[in-house]
PDB file of N, CA and C in Angstrom:
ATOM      1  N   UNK A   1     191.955 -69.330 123.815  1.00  0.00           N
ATOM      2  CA  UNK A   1     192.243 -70.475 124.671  1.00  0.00           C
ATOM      3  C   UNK A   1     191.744 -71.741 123.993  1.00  0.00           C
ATOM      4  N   UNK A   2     192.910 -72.338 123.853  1.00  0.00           N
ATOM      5  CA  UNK A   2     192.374 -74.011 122.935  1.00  0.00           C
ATOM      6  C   UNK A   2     191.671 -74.693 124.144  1.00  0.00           C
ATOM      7  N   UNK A   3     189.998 -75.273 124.016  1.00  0.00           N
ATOM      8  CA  UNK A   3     189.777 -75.943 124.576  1.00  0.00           C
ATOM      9  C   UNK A   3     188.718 -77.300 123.103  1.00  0.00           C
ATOM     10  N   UNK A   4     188.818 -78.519 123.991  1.00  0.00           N
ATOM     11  CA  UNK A   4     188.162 -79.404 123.668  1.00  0.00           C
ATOM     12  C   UNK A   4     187.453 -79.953 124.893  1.00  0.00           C
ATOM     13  N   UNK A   5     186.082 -79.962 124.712  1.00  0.00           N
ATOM     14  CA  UNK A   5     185.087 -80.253 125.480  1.00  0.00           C
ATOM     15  C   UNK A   5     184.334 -81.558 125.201  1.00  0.00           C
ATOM     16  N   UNK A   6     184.434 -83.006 125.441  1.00  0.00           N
ATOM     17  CA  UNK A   6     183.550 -84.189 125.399  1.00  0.00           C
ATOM     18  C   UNK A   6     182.200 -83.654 125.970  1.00  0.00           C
ATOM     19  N   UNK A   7     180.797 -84.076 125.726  1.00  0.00           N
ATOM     20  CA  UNK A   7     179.853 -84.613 126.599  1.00  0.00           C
ATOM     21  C   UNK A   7     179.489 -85.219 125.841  1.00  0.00           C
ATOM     22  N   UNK A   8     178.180 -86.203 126.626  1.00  0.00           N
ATOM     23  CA  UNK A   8     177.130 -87.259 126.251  1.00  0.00           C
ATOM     24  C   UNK A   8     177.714 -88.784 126.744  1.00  0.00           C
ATOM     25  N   UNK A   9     178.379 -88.805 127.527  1.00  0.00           N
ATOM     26  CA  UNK A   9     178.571 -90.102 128.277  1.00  0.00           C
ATOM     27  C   UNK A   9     177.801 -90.376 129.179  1.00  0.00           C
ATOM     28  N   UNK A  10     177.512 -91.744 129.479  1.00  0.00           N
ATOM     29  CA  UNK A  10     176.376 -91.968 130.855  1.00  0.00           C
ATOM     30  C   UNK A  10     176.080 -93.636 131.304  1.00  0.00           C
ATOM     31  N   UNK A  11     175.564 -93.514 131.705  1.00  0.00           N
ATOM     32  CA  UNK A  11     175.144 -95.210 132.063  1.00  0.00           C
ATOM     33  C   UNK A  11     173.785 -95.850 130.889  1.00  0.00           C
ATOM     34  N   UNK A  12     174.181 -97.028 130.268  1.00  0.00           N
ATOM     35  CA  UNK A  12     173.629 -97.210 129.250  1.00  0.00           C
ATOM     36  C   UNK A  12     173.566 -98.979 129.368  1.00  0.00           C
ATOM     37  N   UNK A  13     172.663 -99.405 128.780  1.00  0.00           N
ATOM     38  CA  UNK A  13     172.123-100.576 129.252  1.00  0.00           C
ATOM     39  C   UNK A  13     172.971-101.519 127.925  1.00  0.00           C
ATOM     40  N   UNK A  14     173.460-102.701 127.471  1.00  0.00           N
ATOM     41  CA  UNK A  14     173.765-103.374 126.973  1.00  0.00           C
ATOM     42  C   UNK A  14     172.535-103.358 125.659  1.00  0.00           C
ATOM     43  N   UNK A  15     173.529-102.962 124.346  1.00  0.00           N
ATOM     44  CA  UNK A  15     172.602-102.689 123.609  1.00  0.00           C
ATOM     45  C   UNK A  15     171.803-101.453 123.159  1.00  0.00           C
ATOM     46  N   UNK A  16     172.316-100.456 123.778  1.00  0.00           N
ATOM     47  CA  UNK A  16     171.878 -99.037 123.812  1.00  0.00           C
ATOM     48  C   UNK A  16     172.658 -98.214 123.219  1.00  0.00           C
ATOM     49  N   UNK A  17     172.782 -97.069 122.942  1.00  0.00           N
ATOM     50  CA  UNK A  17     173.015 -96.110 122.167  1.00  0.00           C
ATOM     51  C   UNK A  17     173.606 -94.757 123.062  1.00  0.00           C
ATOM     52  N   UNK A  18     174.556 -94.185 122.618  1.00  0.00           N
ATOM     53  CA  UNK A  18     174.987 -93.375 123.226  1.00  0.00           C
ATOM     54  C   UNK A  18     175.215 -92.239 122.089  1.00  0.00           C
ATOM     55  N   UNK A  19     175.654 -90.791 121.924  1.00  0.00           N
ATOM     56  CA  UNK A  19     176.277 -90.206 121.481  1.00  0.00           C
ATOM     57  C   UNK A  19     177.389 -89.322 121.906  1.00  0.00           C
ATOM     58  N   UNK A  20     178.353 -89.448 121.735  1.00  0.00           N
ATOM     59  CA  UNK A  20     179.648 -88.355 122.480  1.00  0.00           C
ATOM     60  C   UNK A  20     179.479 -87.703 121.537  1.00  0.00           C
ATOM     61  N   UNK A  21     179.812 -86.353 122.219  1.00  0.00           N
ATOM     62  CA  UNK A  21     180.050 -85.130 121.061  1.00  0.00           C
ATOM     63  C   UNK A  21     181.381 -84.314 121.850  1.00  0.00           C
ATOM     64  N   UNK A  22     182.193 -83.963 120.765  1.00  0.00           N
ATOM     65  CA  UNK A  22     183.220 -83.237 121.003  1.00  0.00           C
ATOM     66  C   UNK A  22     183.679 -81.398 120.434  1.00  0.00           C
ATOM     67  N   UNK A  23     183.292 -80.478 121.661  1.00  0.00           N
ATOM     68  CA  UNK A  23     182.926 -79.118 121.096  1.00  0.00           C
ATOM     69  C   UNK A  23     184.527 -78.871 121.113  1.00  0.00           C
ATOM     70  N   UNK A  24     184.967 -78.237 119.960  1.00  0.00           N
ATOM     71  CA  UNK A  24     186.144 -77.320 119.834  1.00  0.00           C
ATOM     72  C   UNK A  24     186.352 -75.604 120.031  1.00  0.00           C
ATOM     73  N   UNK A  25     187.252 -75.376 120.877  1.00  0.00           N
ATOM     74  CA  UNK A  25     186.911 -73.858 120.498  1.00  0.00           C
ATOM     75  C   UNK A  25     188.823 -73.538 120.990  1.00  0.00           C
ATOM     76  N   UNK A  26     188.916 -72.153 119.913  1.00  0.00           N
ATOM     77  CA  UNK A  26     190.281 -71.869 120.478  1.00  0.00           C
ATOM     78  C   UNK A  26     191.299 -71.693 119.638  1.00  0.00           C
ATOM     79  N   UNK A  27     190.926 -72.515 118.085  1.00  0.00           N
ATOM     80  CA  UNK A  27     191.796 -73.224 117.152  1.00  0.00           C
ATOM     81  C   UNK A  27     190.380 -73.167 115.964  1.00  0.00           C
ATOM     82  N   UNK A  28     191.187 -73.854 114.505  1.00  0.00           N
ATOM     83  CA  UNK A  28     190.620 -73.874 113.563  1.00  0.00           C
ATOM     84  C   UNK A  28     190.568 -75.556 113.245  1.00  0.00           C
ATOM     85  N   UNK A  29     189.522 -75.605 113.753  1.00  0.00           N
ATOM     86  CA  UNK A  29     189.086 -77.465 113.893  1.00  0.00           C
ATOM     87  C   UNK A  29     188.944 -77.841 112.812  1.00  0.00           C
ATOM     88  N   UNK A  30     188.624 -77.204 111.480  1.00  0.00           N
ATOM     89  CA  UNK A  30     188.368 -78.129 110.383  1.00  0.00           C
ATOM     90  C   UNK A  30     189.951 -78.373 109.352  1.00  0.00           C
ATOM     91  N   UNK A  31     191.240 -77.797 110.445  1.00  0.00           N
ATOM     92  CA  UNK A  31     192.508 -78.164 109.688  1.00  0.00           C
ATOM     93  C   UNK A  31     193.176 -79.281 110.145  1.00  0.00           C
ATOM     94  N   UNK A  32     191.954 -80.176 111.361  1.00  0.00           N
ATOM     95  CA  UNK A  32     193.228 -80.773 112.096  1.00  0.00           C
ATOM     96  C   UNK A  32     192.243 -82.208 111.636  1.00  0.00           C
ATOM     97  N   UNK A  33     192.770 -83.448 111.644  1.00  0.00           N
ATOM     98  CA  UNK A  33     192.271 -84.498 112.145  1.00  0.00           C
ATOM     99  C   UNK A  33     191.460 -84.617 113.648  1.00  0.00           C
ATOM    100  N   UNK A  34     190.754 -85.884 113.828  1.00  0.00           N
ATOM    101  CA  UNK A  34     190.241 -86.068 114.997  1.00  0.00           C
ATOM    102  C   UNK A  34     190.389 -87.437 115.498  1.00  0.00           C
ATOM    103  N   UNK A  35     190.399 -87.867 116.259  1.00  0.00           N
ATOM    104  CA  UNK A  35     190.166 -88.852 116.931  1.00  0.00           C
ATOM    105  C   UNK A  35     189.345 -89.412 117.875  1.00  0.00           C
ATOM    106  N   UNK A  36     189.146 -90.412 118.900  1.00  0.00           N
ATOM    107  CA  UNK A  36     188.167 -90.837 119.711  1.00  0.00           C
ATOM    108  C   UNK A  36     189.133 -91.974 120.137  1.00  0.00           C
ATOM    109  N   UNK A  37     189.314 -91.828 121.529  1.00  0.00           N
ATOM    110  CA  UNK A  37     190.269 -92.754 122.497  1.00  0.00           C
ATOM    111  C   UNK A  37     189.119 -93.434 123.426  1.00  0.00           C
ATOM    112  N   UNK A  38     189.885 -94.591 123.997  1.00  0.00           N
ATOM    113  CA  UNK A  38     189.183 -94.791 124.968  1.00  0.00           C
ATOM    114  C   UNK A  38     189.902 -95.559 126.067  1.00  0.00           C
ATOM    115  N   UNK A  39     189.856 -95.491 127.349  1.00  0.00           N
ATOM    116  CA  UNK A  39     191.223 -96.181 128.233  1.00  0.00           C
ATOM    117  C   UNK A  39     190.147 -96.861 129.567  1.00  0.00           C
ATOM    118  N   UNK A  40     190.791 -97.365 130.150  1.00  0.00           N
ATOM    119  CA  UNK A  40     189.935 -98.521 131.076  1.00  0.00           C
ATOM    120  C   UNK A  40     190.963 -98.466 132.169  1.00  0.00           C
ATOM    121  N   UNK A  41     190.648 -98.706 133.189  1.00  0.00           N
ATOM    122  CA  UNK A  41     191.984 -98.962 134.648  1.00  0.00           C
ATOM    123  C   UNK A  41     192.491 -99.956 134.233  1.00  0.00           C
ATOM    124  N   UNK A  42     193.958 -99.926 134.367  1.00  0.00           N
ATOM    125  CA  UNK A  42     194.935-100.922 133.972  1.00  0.00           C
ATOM    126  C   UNK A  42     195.086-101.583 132.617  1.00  0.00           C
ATOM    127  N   UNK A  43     194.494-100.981 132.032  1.00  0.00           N
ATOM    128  CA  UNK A  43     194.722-101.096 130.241  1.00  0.00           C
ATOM    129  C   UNK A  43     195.641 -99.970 129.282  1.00  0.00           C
ATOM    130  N   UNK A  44     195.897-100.341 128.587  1.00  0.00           N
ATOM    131  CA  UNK A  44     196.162 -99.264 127.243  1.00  0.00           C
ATOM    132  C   UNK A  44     195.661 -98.431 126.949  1.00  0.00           C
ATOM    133  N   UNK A  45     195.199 -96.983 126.310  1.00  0.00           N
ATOM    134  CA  UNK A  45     194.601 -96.270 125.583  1.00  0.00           C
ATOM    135  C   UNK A  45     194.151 -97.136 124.006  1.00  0.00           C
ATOM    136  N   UNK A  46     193.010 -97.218 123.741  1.00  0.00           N
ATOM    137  CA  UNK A  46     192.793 -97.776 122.623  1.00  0.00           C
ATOM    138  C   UNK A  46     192.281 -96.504 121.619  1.00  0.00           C
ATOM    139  N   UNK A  47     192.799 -96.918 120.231  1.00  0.00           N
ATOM    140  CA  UNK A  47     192.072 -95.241 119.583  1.00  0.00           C
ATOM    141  C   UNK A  47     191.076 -96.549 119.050  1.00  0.00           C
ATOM    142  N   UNK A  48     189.809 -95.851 119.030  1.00  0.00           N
ATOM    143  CA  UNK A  48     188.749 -95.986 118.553  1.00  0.00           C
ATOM    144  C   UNK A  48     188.232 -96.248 117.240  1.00  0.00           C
ATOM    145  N   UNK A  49     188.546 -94.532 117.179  1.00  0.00           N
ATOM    146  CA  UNK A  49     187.893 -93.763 115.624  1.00  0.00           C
ATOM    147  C   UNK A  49     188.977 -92.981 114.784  1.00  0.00           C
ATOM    148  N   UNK A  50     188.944 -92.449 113.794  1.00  0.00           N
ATOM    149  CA  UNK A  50     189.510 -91.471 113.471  1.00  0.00           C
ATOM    150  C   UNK A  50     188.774 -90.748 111.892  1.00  0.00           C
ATOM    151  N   UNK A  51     189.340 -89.615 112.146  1.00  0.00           N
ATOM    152  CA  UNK A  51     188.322 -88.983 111.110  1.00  0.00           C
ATOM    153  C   UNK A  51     189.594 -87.662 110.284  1.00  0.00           C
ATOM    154  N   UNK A  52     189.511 -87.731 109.154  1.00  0.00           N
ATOM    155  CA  UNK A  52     190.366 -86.718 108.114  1.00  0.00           C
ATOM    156  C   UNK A  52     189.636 -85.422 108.644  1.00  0.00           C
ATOM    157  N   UNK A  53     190.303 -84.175 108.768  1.00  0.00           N
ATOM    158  CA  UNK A  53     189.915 -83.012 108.878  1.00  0.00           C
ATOM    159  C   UNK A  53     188.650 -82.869 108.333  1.00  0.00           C
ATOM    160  N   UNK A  54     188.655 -82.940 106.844  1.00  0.00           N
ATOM    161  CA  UNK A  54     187.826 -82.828 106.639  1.00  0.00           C
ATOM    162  C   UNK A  54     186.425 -83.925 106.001  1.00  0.00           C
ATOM    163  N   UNK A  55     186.416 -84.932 107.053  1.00  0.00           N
ATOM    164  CA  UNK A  55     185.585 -85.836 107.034  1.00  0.00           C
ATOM    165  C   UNK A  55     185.465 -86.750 106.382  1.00  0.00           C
ATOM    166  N   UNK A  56     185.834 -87.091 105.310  1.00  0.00           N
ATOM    167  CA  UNK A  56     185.945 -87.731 104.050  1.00  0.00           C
ATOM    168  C   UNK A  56     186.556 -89.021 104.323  1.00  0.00           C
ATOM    169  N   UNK A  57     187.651 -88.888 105.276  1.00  0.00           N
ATOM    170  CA  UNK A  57     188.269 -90.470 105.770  1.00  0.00           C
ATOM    171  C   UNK A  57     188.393 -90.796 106.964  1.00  0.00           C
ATOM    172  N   UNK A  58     187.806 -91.806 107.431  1.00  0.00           N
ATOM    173  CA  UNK A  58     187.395 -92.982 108.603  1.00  0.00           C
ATOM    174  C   UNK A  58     188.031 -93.963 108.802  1.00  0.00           C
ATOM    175  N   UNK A  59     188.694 -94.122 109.760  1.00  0.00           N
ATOM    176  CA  UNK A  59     189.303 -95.628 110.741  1.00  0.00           C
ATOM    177  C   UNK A  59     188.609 -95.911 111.690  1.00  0.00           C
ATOM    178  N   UNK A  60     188.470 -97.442 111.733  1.00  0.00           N
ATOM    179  CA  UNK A  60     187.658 -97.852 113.286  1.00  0.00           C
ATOM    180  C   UNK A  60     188.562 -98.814 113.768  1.00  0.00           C
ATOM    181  N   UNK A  61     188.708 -99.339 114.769  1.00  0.00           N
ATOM    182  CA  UNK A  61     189.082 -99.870 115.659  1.00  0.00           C
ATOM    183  C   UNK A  61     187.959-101.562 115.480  1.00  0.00           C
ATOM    184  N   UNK A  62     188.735-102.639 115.032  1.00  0.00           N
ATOM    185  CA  UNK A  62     187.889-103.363 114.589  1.00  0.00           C
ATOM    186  C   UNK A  62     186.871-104.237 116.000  1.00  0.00           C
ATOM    187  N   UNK A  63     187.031-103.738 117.154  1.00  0.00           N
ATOM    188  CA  UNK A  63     185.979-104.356 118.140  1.00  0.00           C
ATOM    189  C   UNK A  63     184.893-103.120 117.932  1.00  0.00           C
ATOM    190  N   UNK A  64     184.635-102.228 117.533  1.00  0.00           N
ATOM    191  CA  UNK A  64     183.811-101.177 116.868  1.00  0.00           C
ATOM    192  C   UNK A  64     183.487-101.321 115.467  1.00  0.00           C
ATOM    193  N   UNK A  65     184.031-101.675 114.729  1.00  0.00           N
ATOM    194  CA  UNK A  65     183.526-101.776 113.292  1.00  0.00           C
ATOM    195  C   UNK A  65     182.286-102.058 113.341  1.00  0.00           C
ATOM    196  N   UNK A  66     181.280-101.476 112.571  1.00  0.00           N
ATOM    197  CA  UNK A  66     179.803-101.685 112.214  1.00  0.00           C
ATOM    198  C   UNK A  66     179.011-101.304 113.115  1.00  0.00           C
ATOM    199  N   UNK A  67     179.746-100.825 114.877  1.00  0.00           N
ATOM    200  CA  UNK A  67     178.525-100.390 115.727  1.00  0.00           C
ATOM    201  C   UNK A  67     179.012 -98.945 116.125  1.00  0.00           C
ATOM    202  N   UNK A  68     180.117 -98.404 115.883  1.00  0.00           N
ATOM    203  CA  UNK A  68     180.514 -97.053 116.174  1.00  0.00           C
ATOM    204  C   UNK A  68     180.682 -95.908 114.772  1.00  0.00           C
ATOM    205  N   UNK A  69     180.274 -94.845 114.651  1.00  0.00           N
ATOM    206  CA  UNK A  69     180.099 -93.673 113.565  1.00  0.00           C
ATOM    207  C   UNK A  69     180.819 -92.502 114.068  1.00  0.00           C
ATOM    208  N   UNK A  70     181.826 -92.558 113.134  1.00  0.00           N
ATOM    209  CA  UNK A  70     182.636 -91.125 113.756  1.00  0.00           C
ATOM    210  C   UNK A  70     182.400 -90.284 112.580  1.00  0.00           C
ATOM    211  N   UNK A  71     181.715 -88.794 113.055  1.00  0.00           N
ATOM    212  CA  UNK A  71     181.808 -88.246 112.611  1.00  0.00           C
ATOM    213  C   UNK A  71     182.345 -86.443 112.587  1.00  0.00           C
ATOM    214  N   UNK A  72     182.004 -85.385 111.934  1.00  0.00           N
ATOM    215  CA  UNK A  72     182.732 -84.228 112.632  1.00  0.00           C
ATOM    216  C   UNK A  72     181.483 -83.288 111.491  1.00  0.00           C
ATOM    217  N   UNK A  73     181.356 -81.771 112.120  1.00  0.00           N
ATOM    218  CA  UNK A  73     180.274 -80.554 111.504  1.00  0.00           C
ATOM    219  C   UNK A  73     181.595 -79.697 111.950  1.00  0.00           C
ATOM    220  N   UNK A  74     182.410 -79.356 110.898  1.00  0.00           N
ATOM    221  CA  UNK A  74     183.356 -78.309 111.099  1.00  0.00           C
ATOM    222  C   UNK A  74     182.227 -77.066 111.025  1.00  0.00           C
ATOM    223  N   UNK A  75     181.459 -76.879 110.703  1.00  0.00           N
ATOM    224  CA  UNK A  75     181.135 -75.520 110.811  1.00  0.00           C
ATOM    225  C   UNK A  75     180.167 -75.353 112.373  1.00  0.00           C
ATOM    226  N   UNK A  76     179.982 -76.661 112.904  1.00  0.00           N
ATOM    227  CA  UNK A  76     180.172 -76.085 114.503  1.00  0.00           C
ATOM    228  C   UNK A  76     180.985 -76.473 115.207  1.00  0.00           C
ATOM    229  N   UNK A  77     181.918 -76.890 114.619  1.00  0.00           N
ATOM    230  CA  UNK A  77     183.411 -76.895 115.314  1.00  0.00           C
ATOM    231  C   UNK A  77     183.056 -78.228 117.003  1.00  0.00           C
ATOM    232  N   UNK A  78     182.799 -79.715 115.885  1.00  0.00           N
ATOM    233  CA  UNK A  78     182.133 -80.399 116.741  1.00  0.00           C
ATOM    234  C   UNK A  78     182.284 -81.265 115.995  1.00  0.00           C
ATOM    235  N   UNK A  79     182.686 -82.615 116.744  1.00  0.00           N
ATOM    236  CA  UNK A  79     182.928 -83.926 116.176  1.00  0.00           C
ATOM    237  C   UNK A  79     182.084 -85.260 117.550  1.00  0.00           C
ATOM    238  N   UNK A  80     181.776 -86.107 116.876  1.00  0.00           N
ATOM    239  CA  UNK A  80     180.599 -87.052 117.181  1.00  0.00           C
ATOM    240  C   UNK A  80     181.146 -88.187 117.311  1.00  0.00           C
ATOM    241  N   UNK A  81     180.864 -89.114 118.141  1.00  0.00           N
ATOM    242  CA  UNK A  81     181.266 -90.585 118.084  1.00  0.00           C
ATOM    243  C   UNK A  81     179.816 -91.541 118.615  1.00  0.00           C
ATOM    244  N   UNK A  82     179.040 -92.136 117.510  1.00  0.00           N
ATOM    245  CA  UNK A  82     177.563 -92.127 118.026  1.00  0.00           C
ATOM    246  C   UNK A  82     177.990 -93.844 117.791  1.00  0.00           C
ATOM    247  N   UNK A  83     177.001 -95.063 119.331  1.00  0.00           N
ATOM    248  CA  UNK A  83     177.940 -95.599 119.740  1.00  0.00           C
ATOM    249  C   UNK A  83     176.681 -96.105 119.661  1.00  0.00           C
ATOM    250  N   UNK A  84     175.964 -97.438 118.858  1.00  0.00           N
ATOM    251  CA  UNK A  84     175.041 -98.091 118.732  1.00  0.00           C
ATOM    252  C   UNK A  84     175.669 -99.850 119.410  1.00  0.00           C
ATOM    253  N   UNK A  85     174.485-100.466 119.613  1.00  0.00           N
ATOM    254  CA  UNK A  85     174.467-101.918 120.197  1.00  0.00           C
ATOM    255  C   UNK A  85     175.678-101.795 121.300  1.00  0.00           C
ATOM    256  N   UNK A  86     175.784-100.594 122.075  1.00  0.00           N
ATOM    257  CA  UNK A  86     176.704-101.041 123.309  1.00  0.00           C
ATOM    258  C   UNK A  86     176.744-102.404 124.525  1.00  0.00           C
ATOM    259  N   UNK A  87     178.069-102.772 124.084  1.00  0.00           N
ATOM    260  CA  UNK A  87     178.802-104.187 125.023  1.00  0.00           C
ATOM    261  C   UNK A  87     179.207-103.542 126.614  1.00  0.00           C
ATOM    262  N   UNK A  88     179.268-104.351 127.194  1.00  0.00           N
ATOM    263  CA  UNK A  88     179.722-104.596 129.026  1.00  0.00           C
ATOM    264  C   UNK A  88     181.417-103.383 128.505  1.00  0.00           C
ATOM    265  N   UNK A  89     181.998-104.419 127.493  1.00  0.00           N
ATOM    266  CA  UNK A  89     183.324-104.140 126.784  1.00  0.00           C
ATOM    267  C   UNK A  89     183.727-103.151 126.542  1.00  0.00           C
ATOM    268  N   UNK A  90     182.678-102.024 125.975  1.00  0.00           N
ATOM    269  CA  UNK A  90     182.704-100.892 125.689  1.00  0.00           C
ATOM    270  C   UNK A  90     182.755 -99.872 126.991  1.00  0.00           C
ATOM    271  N   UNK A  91     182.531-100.087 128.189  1.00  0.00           N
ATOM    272  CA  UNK A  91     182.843 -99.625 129.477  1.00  0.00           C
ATOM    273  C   UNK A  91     184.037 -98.950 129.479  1.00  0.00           C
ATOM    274  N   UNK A  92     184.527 -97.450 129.081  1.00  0.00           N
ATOM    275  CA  UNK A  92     186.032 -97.370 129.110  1.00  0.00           C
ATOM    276  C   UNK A  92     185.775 -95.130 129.855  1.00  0.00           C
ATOM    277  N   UNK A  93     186.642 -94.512 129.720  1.00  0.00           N
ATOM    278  CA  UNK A  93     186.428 -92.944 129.592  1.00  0.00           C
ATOM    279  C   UNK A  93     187.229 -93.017 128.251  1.00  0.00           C
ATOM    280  N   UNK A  94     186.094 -92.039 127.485  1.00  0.00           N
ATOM    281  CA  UNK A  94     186.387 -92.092 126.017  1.00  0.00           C
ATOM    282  C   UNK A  94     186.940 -90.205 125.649  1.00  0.00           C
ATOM    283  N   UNK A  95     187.786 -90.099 124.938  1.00  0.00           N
ATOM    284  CA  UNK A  95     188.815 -88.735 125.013  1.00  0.00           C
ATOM    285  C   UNK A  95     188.435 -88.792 123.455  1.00  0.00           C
ATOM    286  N   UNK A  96     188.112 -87.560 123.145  1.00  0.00           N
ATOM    287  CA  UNK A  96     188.790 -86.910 122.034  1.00  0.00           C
ATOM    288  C   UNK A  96     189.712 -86.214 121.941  1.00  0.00           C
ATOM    289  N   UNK A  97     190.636 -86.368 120.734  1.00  0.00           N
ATOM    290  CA  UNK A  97     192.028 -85.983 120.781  1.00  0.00           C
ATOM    291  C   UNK A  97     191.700 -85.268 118.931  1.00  0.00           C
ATOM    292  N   UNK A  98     192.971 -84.372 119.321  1.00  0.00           N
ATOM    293  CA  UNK A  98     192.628 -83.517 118.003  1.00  0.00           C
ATOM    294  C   UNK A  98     194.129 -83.454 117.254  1.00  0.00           C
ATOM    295  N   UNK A  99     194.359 -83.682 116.141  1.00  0.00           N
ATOM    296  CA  UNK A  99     195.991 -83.620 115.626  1.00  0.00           C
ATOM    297  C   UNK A  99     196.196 -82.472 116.036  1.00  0.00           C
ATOM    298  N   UNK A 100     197.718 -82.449 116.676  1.00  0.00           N
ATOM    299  CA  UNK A 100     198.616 -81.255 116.900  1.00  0.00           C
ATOM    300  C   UNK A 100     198.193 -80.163 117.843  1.00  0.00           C
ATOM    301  N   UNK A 101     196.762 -80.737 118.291  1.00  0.00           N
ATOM    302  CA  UNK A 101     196.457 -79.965 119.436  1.00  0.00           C
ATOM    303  C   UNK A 101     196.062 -80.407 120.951  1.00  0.00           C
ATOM    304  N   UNK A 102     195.586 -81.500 121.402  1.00  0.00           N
ATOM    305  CA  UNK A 102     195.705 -82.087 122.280  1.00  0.00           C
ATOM    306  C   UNK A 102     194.253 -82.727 122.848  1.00  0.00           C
ATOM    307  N   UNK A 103     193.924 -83.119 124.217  1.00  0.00           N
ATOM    308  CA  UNK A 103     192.517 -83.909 124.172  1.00  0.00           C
ATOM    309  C   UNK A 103     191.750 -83.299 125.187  1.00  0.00           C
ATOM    310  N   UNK A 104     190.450 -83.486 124.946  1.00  0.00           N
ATOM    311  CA  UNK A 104     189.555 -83.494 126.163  1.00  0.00           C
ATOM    312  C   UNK A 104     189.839 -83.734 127.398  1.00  0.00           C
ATOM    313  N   UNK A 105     188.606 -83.868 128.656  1.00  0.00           N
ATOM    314  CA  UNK A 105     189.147 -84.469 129.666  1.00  0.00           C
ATOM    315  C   UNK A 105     188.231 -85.438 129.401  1.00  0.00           C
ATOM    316  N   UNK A 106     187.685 -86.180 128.850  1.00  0.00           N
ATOM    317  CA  UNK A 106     187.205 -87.279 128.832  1.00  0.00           C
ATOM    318  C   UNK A 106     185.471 -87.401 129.636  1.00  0.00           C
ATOM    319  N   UNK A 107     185.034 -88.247 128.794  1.00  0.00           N
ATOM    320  CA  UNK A 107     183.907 -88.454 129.308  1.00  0.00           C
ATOM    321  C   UNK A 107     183.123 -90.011 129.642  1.00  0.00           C
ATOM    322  N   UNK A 108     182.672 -90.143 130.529  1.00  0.00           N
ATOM    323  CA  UNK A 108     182.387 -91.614 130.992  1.00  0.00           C
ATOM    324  C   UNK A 108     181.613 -92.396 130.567  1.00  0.00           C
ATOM    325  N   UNK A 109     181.707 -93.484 130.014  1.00  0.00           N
ATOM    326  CA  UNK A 109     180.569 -94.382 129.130  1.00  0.00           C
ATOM    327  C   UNK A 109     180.791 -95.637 129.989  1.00  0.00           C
ATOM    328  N   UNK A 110     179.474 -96.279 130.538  1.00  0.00           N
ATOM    329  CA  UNK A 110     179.217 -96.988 131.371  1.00  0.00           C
ATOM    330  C   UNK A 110     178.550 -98.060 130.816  1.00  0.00           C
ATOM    331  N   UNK A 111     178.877 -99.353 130.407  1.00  0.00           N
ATOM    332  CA  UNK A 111     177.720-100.139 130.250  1.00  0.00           C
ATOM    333  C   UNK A 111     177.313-101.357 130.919  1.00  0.00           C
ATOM    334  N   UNK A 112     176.029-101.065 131.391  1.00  0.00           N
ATOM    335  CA  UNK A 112     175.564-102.295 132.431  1.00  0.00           C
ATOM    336  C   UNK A 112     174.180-102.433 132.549  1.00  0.00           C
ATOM    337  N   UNK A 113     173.966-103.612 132.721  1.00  0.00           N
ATOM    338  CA  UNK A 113     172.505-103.788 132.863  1.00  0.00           C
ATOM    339  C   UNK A 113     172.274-104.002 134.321  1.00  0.00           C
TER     340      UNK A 113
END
């Protein structure tokens, strides 16, 4: 059974640090790409992050550049989106999505003071 599992979302103060982690199971995670979405009520889906199967190549989303790290540990079949100096802005449910296989249910990142 293909599943993708988010946790580590939460309420986080402006300026704080978060880590999402994304567990794979079901499939062979270190053949696919990854991603990191994030969507807001009445907005777009924005992709975030993105990461080469096998780790080596990175896209950010330039309102993230320099404060978001995507990364992935294929050998625990687990990919990371560690989310330093969090903005009000950054307030969204953030999805990992996996090439050719499909996404999480998302997990909630809150930021407020």
């Amino acid at each position: 059974q293909v599943q993708l599992v988010e946790s580590g979302g939460g309420l986080v103060q402006p300026g704080g640090s978060l880590r999402l982690s994304c567990v794979a199971s079901g499939f062979t995670f270190s053949g696919h790409a990854m991603n990191w979405y994030r969507q807001t009520p009445g907005k777009q889906r924005e992709l975030v992050a993105a990461i080469s199967s096998d780790g080596d190549n990175t896209i950010y989303a330039d309102s993230v550049k320099g404060r978001f790290t995507i990364s992935r540990d294929n050998a625990k079949n687990t990919g990371y989106l560690q989310m330093n100096n969090l903005k009000h802005e950054d307030t969204a449910v953030y999805y990992c999505e996996v090439e050719r296989i499909g996404r999480g249910q998302g997990t909630q990142v809150t930021v407020s003071s």
